[in-house]
C-alpha atoms as a PDB file:
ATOM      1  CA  UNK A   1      84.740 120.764 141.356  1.00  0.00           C
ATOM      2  CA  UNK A   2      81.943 123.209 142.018  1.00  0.00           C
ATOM      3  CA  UNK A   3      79.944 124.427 139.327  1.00  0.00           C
ATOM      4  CA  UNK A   4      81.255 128.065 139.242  1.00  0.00           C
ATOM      5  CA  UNK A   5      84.584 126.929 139.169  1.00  0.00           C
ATOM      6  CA  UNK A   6      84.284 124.436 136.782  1.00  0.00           C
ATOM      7  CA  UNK A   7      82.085 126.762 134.673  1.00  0.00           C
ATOM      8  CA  UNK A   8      85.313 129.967 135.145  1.00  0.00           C
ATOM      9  CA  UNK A   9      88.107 126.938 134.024  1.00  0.00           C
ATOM     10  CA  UNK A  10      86.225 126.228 130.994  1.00  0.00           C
ATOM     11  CA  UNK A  11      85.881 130.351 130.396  1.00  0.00           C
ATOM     12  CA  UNK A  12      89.359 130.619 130.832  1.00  0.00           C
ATOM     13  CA  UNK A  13      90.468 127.322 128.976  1.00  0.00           C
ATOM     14  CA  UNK A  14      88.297 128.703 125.866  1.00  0.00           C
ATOM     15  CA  UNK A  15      89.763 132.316 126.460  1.00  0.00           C
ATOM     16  CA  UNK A  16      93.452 131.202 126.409  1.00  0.00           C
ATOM     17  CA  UNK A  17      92.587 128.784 124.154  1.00  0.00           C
ATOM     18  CA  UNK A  18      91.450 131.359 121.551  1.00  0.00           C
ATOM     19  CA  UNK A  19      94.465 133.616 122.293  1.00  0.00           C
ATOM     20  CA  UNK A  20      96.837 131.348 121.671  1.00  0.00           C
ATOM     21  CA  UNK A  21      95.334 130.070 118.241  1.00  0.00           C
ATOM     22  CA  UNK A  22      95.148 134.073 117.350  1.00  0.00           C
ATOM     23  CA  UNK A  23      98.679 134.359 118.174  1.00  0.00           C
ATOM     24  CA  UNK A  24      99.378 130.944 116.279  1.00  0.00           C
ATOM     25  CA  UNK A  25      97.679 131.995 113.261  1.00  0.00           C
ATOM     26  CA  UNK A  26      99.360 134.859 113.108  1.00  0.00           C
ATOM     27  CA  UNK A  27     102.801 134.286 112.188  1.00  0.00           C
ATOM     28  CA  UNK A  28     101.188 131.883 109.501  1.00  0.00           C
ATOM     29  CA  UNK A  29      98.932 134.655 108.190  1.00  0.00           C
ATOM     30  CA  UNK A  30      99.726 136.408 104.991  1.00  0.00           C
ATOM     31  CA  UNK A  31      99.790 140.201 104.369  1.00  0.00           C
ATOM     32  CA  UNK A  32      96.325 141.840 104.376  1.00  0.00           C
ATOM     33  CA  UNK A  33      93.276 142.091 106.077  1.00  0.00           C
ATOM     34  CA  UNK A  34      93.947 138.483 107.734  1.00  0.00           C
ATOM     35  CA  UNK A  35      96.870 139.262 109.413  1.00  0.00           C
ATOM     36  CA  UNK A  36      95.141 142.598 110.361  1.00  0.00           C
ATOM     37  CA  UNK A  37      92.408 141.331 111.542  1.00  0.00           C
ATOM     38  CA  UNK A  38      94.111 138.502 113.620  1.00  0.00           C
ATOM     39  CA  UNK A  39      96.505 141.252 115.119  1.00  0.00           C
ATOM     40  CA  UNK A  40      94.069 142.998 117.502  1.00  0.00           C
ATOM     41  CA  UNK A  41      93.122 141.132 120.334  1.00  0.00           C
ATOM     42  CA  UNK A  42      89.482 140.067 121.524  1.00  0.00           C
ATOM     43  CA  UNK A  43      88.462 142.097 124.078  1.00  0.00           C
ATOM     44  CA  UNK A  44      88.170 141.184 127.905  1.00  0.00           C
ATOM     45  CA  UNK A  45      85.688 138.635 128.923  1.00  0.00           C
ATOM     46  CA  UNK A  46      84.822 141.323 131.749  1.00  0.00           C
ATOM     47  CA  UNK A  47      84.221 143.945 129.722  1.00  0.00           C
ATOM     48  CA  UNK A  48      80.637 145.430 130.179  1.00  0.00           C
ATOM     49  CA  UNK A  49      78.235 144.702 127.453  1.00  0.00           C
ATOM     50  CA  UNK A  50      78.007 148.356 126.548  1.00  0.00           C
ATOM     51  CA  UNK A  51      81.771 148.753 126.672  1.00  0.00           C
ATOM     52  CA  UNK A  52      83.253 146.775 123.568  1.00  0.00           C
ATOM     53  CA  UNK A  53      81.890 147.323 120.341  1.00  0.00           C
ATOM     54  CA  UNK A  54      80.227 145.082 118.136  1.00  0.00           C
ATOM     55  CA  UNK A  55      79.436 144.153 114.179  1.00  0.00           C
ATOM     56  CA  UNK A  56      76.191 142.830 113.583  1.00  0.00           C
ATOM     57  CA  UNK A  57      76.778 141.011 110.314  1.00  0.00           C
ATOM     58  CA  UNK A  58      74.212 139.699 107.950  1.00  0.00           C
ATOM     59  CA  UNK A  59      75.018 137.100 104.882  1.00  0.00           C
ATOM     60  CA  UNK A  60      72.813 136.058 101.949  1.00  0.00           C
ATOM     61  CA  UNK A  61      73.942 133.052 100.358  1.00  0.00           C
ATOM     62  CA  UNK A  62      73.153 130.932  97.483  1.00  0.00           C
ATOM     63  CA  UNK A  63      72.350 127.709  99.855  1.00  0.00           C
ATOM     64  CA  UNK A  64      72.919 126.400 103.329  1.00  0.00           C
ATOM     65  CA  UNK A  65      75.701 124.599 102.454  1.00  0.00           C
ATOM     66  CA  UNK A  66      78.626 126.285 103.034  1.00  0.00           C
ATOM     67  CA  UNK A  67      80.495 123.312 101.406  1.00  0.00           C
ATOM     68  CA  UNK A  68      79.055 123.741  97.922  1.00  0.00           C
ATOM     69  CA  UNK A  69      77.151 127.339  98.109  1.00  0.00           C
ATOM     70  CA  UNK A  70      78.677 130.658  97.791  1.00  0.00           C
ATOM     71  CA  UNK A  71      78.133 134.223  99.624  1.00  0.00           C
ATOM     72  CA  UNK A  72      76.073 135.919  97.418  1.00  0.00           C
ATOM     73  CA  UNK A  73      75.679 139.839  99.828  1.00  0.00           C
ATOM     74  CA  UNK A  74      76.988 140.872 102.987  1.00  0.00           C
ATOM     75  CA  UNK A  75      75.403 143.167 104.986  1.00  0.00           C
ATOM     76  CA  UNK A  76      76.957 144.541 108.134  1.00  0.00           C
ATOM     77  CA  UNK A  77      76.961 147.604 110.897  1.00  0.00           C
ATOM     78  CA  UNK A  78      78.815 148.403 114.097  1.00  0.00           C
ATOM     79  CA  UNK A  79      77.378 148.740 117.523  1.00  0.00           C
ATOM     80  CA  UNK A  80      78.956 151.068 119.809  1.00  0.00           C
ATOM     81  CA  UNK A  81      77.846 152.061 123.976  1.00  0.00           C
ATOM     82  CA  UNK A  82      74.432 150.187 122.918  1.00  0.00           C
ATOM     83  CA  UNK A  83      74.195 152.524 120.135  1.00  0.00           C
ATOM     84  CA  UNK A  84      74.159 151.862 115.879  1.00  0.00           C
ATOM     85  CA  UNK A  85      75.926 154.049 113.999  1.00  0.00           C
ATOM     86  CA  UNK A  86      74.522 153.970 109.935  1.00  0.00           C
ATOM     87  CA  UNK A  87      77.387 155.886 108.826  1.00  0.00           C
ATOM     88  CA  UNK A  88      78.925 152.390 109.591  1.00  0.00           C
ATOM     89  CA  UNK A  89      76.625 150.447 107.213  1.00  0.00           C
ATOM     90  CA  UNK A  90      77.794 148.459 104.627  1.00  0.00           C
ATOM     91  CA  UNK A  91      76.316 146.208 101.795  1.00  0.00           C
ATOM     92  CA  UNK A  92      77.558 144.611  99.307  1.00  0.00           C
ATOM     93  CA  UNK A  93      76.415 141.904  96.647  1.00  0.00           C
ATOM     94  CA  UNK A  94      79.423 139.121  95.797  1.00  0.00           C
ATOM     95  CA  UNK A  95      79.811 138.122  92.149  1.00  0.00           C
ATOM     96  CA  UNK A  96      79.898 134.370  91.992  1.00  0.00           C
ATOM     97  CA  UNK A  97      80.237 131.723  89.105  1.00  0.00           C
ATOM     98  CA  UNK A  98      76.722 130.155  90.414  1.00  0.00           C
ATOM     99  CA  UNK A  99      73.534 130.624  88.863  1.00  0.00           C
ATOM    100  CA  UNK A 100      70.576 131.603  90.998  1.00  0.00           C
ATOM    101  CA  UNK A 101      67.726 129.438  91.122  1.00  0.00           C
ATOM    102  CA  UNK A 102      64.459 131.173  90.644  1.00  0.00           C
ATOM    103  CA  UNK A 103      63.252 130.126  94.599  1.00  0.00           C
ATOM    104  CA  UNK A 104      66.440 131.579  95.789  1.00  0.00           C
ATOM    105  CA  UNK A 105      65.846 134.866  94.209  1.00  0.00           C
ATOM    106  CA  UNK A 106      62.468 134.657  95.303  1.00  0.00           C
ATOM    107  CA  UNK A 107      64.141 134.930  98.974  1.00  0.00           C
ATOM    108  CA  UNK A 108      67.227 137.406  98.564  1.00  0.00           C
ATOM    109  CA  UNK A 109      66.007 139.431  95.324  1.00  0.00           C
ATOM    110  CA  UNK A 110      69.353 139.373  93.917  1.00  0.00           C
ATOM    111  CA  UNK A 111      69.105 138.484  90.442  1.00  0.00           C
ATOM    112  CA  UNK A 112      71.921 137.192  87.819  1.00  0.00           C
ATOM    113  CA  UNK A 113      72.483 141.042  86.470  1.00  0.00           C
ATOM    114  CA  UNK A 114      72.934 142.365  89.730  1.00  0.00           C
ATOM    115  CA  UNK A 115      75.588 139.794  90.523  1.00  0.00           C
ATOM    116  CA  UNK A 116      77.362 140.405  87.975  1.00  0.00           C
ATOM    117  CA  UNK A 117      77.730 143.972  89.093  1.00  0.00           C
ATOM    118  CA  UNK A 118      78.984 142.588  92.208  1.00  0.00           C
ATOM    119  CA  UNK A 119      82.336 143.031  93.715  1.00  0.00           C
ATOM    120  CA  UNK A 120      84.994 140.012  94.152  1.00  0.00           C
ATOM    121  CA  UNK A 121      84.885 137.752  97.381  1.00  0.00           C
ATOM    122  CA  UNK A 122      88.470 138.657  98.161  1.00  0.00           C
ATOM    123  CA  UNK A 123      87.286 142.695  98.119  1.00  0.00           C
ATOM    124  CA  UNK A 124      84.029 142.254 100.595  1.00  0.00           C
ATOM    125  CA  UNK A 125      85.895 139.757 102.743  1.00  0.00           C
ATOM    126  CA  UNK A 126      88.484 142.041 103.547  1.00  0.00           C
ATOM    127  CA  UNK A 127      85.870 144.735 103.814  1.00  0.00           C
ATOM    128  CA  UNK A 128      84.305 142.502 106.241  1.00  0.00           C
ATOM    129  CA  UNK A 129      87.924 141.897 108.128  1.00  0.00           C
ATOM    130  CA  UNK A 130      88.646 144.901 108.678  1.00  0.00           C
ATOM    131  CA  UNK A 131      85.670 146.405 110.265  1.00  0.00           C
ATOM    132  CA  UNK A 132      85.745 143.261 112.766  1.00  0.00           C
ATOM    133  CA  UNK A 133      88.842 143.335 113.703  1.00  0.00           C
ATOM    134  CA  UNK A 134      88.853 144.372 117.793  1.00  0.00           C
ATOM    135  CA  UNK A 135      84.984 144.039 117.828  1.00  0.00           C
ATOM    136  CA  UNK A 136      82.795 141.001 118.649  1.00  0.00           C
ATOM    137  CA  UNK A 137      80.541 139.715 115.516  1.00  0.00           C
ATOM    138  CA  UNK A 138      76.575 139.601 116.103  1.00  0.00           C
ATOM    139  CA  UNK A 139      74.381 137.564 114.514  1.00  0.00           C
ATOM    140  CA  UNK A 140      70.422 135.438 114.318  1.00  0.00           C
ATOM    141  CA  UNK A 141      71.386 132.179 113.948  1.00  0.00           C
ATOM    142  CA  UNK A 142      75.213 132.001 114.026  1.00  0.00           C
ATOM    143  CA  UNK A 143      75.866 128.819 112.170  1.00  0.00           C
ATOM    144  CA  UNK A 144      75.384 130.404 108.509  1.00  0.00           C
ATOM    145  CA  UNK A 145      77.723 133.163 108.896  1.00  0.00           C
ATOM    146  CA  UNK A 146      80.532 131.461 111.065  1.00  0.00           C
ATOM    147  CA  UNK A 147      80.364 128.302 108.384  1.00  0.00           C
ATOM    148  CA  UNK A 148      80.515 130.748 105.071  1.00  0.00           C
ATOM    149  CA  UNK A 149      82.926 133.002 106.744  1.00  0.00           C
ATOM    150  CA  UNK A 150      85.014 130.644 107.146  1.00  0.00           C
ATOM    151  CA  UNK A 151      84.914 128.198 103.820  1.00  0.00           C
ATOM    152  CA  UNK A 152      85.713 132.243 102.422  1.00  0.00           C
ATOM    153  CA  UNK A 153      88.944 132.312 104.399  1.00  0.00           C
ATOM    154  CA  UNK A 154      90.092 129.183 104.043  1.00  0.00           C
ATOM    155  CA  UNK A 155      89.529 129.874 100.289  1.00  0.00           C
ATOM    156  CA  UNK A 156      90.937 132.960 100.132  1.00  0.00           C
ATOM    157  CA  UNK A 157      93.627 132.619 102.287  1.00  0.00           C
ATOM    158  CA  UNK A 158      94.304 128.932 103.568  1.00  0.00           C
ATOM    159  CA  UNK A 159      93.017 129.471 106.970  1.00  0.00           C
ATOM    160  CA  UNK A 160      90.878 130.891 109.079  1.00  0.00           C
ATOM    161  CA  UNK A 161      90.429 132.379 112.528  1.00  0.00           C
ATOM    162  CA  UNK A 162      88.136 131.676 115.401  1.00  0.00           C
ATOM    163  CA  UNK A 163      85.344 133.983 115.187  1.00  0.00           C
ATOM    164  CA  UNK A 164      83.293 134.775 118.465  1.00  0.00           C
ATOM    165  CA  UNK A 165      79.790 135.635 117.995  1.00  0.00           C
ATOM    166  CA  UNK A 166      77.455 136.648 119.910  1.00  0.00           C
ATOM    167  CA  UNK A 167      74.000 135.178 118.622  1.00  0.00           C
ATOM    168  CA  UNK A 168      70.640 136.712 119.306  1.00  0.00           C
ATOM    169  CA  UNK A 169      69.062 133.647 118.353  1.00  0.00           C
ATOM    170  CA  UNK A 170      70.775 131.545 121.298  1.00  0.00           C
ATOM    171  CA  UNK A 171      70.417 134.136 123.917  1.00  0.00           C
ATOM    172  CA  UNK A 172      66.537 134.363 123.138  1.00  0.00           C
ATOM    173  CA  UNK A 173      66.982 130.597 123.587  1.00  0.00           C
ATOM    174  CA  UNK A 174      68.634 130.589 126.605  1.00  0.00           C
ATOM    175  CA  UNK A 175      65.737 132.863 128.354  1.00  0.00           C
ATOM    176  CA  UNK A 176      62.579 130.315 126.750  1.00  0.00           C
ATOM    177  CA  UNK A 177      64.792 127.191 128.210  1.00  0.00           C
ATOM    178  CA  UNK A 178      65.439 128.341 131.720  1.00  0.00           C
ATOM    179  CA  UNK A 179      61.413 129.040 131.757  1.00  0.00           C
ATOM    180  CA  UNK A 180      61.565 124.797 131.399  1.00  0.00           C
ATOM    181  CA  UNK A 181      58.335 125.030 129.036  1.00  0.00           C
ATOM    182  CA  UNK A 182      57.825 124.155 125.759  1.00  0.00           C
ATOM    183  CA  UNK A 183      57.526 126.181 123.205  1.00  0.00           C
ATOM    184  CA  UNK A 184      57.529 126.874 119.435  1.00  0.00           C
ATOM    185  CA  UNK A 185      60.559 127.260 117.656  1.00  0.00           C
ATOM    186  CA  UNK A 186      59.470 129.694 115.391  1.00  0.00           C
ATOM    187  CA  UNK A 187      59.365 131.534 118.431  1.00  0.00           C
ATOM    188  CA  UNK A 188      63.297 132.294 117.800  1.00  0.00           C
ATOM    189  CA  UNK A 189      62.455 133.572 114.081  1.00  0.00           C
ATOM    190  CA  UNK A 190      64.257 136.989 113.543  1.00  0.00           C
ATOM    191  CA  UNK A 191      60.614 138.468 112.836  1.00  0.00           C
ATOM    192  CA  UNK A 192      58.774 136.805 115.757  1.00  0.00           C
ATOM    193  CA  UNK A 193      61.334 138.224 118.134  1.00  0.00           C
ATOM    194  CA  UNK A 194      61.514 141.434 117.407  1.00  0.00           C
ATOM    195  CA  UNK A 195      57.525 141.650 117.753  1.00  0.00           C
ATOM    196  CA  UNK A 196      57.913 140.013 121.343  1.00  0.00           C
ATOM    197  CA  UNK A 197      59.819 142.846 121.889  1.00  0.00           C
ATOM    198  CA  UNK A 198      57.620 145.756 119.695  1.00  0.00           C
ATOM    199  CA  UNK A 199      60.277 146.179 117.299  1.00  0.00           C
ATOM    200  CA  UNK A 200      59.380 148.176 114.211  1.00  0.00           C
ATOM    201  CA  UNK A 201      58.731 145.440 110.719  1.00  0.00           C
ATOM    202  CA  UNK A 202      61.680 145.544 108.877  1.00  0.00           C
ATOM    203  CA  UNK A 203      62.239 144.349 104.980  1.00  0.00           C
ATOM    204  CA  UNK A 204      63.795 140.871 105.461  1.00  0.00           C
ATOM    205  CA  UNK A 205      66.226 138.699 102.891  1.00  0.00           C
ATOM    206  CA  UNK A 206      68.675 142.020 102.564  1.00  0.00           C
ATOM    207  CA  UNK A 207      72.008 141.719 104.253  1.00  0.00           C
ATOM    208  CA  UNK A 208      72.290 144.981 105.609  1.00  0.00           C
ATOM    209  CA  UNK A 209      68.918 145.427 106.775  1.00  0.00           C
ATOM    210  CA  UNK A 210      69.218 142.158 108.603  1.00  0.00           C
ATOM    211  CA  UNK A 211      72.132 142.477 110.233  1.00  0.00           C
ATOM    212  CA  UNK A 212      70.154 145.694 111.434  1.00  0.00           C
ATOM    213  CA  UNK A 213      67.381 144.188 112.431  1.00  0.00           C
ATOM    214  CA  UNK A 214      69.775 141.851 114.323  1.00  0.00           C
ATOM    215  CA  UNK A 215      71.418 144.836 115.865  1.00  0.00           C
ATOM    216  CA  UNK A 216      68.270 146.450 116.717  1.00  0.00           C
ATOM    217  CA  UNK A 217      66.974 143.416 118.564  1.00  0.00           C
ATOM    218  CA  UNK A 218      70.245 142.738 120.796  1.00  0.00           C
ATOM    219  CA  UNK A 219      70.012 146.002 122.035  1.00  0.00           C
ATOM    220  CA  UNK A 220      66.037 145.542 123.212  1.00  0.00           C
ATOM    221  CA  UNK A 221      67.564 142.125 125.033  1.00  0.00           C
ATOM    222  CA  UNK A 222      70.226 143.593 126.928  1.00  0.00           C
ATOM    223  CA  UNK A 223      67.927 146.613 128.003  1.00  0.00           C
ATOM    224  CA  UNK A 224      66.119 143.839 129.492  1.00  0.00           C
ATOM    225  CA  UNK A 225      68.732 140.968 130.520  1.00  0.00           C
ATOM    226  CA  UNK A 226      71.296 144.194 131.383  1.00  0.00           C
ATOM    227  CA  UNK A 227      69.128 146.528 133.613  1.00  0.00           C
ATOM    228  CA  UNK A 228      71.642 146.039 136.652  1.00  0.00           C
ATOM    229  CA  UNK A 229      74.667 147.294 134.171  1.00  0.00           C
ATOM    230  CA  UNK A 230      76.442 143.754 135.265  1.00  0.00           C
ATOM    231  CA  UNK A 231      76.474 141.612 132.227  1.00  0.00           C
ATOM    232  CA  UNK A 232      79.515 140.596 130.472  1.00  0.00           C
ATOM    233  CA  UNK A 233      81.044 140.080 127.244  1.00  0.00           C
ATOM    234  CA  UNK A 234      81.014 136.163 129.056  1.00  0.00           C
ATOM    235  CA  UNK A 235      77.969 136.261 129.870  1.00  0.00           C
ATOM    236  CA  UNK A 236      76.645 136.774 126.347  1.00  0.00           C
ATOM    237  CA  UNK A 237      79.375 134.966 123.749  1.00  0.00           C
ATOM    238  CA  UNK A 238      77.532 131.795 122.000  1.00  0.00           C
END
């Protein structure tokens, strides 16, 4: 088979695949911001990049093990026609059982006081739900979020959905590979990329200010990788 065909069946094998586990999930799905959220469909892989609307979303955690750690903030904002709206903004710190160890608050500055003034998991989850629902999540480095967001749902609510991301981390991957050079992989740090592309310093370790950073830095790529106007919601899903 030739490459571009082979490459559109797999699209379109993922594509239905994904529509029919949304539609499988949700007759199974209880009341609330699942079943919400697994209501509205994902938008067309054709759709322009500047088109759908996206929600770059940020998570601090106690750990990288989504196993045994627990959310401890989310941080999140939506991306509209290449644009970011802060009257969409969110944050929110999570109160958990866990206590913080002194190099983790070192990271996050969340401290035990201020988590106890959080809000329940089941309260920023479906906070998080609902502003997703019919957009496409954005993140730097997709594994935490998808792996936490979904040990939250299975908690919460026995299940979980298939989230597609788009990852700013992978596409700045995808442009160092194709130069077939080596390079550093710090390189693909957050920080680092945003000063390849003169990006302001932002304060890192704070949900929401990530997951603007990570907003602010998808935008720079597709004025780049987009200057034709042809890229894809394809073309850019991890």
């Amino acid at each position: 088979m030739p490459t571009t065909l082979l490459a559109n069946s797999t699209l379109f094998g993922w594509l239905l695949g994904y529509e029919a586990k949304r539609k499988q999930l949700l007759k199974k799905a209880p009341a609330g911001a699942l079943r919400d959220y697994l209501s509205v469909p994902l938008p067309s892989m054709d759709t322009p990049v500047n088109k759908f609307e996206v929600l770059a979303v940020d998570f601090e955690t106690t750990g990288l093990d989504a196993k045994q750690d627990q959310l401890l903030s989310v941080g999140f904002i939506t991306l509209k026609q290449q644009q970011m709206s802060l009257k969409t903004s969110y944050h929110q710190i999570i109160k958990t059982q866990a206590q913080l160890e002194e190099s983790n608050v070192i990271i996050h500055h969340i401290t035990d006081s201020q988590k106890e003034q959080g809000q329940a998991l089941a309260t920023v989850v479906e906070a998080l739900l609902k502003a997703l629902a019919g957009k496409v999540m954005l993140v730097h480095f997709a594994r935490i979020e998808k792996q936490f967001l979904t040990e939250a749902c299975y908690e919460l609510y026995g299940m979980a959905p298939i989230f597609p991301m788009i990852d700013t981390l992978a596409l700045a991957k995808r442009r160092l590979d194709k130069r077939d050079v080596a390079y550093d992989p710090s390189e693909l740090r957050l920080t680092n990329l945003r000063h390849k592309f003169q990006l302001p310093e932002h304060h890192a370790h704070n949900a929401l200010n990530d997951a603007i950073a990570t907003g602010e830095l998808f935008m720079a790529q597709m004025s780049k990788a987009n200057r034709d106007g042809k890229t894809t919601l394809k073309d850019v899903l991890l």
